[in-house]
N, C-alpha and C. Protein backbone atom coordinates (compact mmCIF):
# COMPACT_ATOMS: atom_id res chain seq x y z
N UNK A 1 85.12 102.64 119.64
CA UNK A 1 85.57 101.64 118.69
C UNK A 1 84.84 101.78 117.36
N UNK A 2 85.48 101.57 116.78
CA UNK A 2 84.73 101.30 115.08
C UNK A 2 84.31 99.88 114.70
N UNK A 3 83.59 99.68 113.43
CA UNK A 3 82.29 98.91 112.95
C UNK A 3 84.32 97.80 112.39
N UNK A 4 84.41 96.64 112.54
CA UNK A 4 85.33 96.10 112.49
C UNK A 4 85.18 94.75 111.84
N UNK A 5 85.54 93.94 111.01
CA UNK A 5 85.66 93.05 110.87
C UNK A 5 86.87 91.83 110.70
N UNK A 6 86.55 90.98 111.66
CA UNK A 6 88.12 90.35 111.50
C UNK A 6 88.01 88.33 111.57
N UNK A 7 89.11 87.60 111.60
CA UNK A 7 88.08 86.41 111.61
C UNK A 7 89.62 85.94 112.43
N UNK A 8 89.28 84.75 113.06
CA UNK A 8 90.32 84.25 114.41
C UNK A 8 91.39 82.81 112.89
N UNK A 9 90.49 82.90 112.07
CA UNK A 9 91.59 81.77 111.19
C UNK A 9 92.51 82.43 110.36
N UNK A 10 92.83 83.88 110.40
CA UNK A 10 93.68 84.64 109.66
C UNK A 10 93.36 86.00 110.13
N UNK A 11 94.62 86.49 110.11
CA UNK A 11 94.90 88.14 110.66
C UNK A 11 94.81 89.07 109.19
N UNK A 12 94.59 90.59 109.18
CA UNK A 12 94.41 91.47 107.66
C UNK A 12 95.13 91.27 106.97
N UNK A 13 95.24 90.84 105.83
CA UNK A 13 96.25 90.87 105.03
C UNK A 13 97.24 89.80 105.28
N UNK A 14 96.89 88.80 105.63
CA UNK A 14 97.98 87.32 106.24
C UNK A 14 97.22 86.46 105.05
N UNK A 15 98.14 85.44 104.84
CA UNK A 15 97.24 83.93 104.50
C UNK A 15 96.27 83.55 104.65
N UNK A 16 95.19 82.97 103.94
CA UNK A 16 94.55 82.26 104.60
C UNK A 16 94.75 80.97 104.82
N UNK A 17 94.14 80.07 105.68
CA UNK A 17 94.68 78.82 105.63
C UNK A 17 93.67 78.10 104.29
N UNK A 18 94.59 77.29 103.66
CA UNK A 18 94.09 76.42 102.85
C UNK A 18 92.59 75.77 102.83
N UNK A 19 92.39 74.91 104.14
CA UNK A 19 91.18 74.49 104.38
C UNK A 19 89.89 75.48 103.65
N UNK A 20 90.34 76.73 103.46
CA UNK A 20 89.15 77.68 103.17
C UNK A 20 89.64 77.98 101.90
N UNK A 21 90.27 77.29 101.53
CA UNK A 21 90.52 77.18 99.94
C UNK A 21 89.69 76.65 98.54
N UNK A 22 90.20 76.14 97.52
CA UNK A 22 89.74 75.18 96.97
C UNK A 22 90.95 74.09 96.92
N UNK A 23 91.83 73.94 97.65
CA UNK A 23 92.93 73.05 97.36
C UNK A 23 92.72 72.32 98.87
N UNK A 24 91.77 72.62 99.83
CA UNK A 24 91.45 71.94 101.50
C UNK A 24 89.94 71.96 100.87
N UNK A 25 89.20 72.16 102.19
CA UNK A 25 87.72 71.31 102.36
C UNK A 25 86.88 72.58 101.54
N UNK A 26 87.43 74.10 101.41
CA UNK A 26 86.87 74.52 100.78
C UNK A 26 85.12 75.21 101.52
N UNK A 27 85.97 75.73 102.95
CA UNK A 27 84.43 75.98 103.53
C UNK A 27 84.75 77.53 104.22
N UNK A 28 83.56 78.46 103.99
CA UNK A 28 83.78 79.64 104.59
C UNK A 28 84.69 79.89 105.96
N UNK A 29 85.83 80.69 106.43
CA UNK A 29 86.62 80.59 107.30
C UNK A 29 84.86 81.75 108.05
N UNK A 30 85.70 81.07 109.77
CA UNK A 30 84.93 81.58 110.97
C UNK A 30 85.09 83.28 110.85
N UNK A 31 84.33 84.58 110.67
CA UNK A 31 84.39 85.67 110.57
C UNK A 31 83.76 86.55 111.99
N UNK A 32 84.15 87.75 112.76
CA UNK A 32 83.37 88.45 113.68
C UNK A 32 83.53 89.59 113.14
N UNK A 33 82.35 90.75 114.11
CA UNK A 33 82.26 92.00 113.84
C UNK A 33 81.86 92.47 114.89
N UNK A 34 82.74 93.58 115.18
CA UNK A 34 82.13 94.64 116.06
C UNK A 34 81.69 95.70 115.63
N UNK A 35 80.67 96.87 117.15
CA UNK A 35 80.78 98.19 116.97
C UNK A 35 79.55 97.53 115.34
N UNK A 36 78.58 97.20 115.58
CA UNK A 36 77.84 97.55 114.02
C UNK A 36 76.60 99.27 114.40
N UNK A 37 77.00 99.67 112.88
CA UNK A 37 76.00 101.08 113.39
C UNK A 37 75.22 100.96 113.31
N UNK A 38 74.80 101.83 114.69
CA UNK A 38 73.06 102.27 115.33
C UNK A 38 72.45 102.47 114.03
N UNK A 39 71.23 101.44 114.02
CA UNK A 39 70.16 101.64 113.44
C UNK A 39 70.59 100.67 112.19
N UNK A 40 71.21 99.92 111.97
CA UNK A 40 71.65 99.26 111.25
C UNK A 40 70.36 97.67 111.49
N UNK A 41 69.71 97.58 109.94
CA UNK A 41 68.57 96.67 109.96
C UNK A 41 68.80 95.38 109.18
N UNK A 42 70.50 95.51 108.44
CA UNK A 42 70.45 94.84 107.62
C UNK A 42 71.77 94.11 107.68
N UNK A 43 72.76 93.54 107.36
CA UNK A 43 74.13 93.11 107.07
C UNK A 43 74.14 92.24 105.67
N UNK A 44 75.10 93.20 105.25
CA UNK A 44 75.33 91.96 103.79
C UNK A 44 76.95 91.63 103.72
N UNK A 45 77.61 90.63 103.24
CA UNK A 45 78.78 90.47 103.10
C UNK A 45 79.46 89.91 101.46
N UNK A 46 79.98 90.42 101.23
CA UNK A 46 80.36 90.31 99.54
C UNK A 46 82.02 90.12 99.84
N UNK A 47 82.41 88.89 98.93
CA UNK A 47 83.94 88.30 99.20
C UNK A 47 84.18 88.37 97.55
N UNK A 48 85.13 88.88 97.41
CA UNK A 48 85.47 89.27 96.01
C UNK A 48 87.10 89.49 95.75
N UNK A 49 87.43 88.78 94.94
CA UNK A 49 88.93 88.52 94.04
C UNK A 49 89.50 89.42 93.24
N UNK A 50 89.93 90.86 93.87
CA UNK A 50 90.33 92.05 92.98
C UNK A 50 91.09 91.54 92.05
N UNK A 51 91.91 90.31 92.31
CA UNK A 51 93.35 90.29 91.50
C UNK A 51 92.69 89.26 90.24
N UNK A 52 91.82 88.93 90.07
CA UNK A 52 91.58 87.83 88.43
C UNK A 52 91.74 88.27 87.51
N UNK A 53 91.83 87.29 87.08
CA UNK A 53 92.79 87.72 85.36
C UNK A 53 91.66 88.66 84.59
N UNK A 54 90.23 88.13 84.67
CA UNK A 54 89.52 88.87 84.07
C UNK A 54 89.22 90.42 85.08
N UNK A 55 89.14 90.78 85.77
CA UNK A 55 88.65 91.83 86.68
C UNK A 55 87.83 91.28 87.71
N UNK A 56 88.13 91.76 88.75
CA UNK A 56 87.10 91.69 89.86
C UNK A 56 86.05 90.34 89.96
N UNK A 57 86.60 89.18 90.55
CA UNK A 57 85.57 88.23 90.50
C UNK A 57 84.90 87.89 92.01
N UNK A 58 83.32 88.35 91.90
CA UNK A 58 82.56 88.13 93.19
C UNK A 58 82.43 86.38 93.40
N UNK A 59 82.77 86.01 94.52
CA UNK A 59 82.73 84.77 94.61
C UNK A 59 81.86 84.51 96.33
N UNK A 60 81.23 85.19 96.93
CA UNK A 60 80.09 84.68 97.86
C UNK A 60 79.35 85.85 98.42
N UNK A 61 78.12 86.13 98.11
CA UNK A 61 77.18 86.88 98.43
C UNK A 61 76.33 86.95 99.64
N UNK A 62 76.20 87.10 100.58
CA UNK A 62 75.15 86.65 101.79
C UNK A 62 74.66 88.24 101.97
N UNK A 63 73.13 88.21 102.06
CA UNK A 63 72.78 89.64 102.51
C UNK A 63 71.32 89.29 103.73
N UNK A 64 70.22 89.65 104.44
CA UNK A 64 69.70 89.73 104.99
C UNK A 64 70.49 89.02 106.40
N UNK A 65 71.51 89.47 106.61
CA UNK A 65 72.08 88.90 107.94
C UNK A 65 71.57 89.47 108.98
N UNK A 66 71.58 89.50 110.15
CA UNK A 66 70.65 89.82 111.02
C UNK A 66 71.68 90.59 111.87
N UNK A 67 71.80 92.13 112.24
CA UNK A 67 72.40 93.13 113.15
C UNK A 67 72.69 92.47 114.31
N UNK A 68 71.79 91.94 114.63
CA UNK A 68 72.20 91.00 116.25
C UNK A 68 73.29 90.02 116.12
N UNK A 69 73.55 89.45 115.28
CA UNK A 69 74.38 88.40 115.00
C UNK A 69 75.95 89.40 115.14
N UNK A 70 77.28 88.47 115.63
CA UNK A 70 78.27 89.17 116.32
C UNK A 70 79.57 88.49 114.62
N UNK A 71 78.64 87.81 113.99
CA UNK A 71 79.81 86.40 113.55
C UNK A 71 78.80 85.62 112.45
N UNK A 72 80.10 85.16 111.52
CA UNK A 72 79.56 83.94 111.00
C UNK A 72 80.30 82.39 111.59
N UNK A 73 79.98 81.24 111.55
CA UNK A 73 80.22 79.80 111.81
C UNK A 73 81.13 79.53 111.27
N UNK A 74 82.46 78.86 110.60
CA UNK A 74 83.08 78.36 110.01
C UNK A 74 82.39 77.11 109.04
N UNK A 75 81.87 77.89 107.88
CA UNK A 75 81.45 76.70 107.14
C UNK A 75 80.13 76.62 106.67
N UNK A 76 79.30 78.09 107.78
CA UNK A 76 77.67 78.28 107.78
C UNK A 76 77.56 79.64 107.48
N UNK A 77 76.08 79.63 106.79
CA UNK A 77 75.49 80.76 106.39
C UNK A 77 74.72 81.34 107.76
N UNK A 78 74.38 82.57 108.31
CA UNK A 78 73.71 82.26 109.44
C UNK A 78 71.81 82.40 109.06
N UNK A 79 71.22 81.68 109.84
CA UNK A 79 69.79 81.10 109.58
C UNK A 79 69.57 82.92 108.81
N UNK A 80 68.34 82.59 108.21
CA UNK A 80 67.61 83.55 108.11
C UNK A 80 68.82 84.28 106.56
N UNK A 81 69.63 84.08 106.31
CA UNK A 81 70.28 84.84 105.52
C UNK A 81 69.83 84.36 104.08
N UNK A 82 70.04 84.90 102.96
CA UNK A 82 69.98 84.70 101.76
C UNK A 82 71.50 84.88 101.13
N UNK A 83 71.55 84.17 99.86
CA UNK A 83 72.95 84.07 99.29
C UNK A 83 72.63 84.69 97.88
N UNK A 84 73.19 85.67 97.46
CA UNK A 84 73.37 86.13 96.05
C UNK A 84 73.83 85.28 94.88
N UNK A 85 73.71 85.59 93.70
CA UNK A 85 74.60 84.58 92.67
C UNK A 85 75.64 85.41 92.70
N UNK A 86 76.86 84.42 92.60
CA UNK A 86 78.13 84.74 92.38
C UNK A 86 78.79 84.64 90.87
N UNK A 87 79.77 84.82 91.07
CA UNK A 87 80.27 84.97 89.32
C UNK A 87 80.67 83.28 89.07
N UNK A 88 80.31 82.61 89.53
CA UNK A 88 80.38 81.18 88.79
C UNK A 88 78.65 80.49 88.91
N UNK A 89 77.69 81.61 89.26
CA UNK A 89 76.72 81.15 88.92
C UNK A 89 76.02 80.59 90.66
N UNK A 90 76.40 80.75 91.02
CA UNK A 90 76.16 79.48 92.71
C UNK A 90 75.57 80.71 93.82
N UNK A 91 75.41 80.42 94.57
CA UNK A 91 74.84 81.23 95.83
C UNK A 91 75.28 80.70 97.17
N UNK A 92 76.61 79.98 97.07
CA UNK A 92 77.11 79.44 97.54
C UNK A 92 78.65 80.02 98.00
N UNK A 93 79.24 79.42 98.92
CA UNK A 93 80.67 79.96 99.33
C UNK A 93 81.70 79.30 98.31
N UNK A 94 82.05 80.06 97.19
CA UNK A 94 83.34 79.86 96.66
C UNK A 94 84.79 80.14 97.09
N UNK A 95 85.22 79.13 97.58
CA UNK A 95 86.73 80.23 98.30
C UNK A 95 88.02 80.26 97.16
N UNK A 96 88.46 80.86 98.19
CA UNK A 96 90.20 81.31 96.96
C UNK A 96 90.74 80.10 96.18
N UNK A 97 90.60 80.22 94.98
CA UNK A 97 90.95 79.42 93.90
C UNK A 97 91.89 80.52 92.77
N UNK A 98 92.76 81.05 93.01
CA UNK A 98 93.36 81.95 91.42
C UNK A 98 93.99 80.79 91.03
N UNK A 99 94.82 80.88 89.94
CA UNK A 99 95.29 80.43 89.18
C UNK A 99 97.11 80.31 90.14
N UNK A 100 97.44 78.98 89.59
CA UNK A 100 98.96 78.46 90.21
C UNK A 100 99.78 79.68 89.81
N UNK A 101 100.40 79.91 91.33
CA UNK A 101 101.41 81.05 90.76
C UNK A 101 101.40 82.54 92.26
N UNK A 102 101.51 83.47 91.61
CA UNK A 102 101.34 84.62 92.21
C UNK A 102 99.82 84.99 93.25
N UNK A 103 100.35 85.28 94.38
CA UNK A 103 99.35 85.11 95.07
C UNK A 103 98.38 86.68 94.95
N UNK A 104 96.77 85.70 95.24
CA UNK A 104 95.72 87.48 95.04
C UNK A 104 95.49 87.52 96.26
N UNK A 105 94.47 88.96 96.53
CA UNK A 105 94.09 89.18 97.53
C UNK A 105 92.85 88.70 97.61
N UNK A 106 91.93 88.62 98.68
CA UNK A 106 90.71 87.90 98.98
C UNK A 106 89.99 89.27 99.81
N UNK A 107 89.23 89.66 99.17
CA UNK A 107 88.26 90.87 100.31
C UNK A 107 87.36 90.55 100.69
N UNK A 108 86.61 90.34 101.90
CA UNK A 108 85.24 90.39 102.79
C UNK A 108 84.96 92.27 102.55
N UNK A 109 83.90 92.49 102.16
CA UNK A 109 83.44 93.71 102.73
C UNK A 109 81.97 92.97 103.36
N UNK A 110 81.86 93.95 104.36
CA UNK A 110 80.84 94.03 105.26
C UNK A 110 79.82 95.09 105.43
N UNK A 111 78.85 95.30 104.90
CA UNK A 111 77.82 96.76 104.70
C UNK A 111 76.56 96.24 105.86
N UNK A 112 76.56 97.15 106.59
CA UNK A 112 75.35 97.61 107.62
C UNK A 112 74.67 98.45 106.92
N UNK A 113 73.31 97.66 106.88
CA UNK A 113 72.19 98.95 105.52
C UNK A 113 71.14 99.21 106.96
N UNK A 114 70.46 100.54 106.59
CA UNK A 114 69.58 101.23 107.53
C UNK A 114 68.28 101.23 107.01
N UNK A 115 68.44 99.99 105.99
CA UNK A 115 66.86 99.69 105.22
C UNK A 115 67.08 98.41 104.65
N UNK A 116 66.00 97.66 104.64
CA UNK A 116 65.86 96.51 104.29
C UNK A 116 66.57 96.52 102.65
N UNK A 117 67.35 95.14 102.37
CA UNK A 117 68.00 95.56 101.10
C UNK A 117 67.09 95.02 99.68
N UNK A 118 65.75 94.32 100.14
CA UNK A 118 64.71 93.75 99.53
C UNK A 118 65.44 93.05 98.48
N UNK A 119 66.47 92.56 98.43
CA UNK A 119 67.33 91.32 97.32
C UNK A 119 66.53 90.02 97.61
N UNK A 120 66.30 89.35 97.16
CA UNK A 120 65.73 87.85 96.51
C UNK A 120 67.10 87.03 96.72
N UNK A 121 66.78 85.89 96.76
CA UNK A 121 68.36 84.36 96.80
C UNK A 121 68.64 84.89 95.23
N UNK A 122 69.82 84.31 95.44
CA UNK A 122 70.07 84.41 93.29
C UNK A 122 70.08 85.90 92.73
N UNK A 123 70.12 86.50 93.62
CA UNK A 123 70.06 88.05 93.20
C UNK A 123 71.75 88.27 92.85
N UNK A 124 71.65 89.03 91.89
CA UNK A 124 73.29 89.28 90.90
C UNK A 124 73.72 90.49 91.57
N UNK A 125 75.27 90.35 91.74
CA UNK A 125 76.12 91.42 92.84
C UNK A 125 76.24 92.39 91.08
N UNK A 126 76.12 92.53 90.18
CA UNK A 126 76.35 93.38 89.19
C UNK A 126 74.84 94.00 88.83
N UNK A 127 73.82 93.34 88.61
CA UNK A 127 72.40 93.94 87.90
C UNK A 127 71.73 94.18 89.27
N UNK A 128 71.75 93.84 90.59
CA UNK A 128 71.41 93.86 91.61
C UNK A 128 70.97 94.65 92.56
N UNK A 129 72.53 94.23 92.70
CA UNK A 129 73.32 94.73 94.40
C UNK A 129 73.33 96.23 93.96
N UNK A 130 73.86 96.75 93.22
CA UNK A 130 74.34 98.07 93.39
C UNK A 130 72.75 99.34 93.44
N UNK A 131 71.36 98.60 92.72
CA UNK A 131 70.47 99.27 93.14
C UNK A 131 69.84 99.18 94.84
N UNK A 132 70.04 98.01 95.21
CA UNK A 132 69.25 97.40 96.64
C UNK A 132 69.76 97.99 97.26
N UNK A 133 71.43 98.44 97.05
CA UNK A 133 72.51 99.17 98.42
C UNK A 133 71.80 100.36 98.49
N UNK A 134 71.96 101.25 97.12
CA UNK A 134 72.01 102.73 97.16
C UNK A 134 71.05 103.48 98.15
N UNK A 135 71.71 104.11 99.08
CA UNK A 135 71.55 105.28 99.86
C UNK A 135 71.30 104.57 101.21
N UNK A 136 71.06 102.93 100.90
CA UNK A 136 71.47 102.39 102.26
C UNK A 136 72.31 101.89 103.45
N UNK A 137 73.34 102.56 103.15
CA UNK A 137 74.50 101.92 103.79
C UNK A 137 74.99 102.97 104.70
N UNK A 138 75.20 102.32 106.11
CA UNK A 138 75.16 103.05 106.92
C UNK A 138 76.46 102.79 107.42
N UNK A 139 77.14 101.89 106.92
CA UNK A 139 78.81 101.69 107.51
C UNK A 139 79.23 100.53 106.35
N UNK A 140 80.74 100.69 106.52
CA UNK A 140 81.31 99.00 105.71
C UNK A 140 82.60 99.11 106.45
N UNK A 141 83.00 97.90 106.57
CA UNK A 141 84.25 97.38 106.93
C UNK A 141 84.90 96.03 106.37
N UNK A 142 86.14 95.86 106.13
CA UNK A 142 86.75 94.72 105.04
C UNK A 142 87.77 94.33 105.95
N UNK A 143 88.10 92.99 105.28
CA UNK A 143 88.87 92.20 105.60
C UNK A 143 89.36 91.71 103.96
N UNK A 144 91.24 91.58 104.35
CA UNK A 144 91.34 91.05 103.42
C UNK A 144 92.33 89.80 103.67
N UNK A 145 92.31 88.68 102.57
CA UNK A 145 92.89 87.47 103.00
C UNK A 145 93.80 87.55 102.03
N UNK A 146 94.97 86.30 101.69
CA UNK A 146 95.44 86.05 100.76
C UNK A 146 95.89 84.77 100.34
N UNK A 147 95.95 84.20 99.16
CA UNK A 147 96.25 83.15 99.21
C UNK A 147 96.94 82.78 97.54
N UNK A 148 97.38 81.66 97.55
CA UNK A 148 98.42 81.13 96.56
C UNK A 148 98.49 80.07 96.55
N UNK A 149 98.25 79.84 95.19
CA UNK A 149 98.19 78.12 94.70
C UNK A 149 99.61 77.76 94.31
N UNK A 150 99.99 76.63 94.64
CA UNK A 150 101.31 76.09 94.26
C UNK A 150 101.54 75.67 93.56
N UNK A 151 100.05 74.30 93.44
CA UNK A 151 100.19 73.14 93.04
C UNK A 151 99.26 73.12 91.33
């Protein structure tokens, strides 16, 4: 089997449900993973909005996740994790908010690092992330959601 990520409140590329919106309660949907690779010391997860008007908007950062862990909670960070700043400034779970209209896509990627990623809370997925990853990544796997504002 391969390094997998998938979550039981939406299938690849389906809807998400609202609740994990900003138009419902607005709380991280329940996520699992299998198959993570041997020797893997680290997990980070980056949820990011290919489709914004401006380019690419990172909207929830979590990195020191712990290899043992199978899952996140619906709604929880898991203990021990740290949260990055996101592009509205927060370190917090922003969920799918685009603009009324045409629906975007929603990506989870998932990186198994084979070295500690030594990021700080508040650490920026642009001035950051892209030095802490390099040469550590020992697998990734994505999920993507979608969603559409009506109202």
């Amino acid at each position: 089997m391969a390094f997998t990520l998938t979550s039981p409140a939406f299938a690849n590329n389906a809807f998400m449900p609202v609740q994990h919106t900003c138009d419902g309660d607005n709380i991280s949907p329940p996520l699992t993973w299998t198959e993570v690779p041997e020797g893997t010391v680290e997990l980070a997860l980056l949820f990011e909005d290919p489709d914004a008007p401006g380019g690419t908007l990172v909207q929830w950062i979590l990195f020191g996740i712990s290899p043992e862990l199978d899952g996140l909670e619906e709604g929880k960070a898991p203990a021990g994790s740290l949260g990055g700043k996101n592009d509205y400034g927060r370190t917090d779970w922003s969920g799918p908010c685009p603009p009324i209209g045409k629906a975007h896509r929603f990506i989870f990627t998932l990186l198994a690092l084979g070295e500690p990623s030594g990021l700080a809370e508040g650490a920026s997925p642009r001035d950051d992330l892209p030095y802490a990853l390099s040469g550590k990544v020992l697998g990734q796997t994505q999920l993507t959601g979608k969603y559409a504002r009506k109202r």
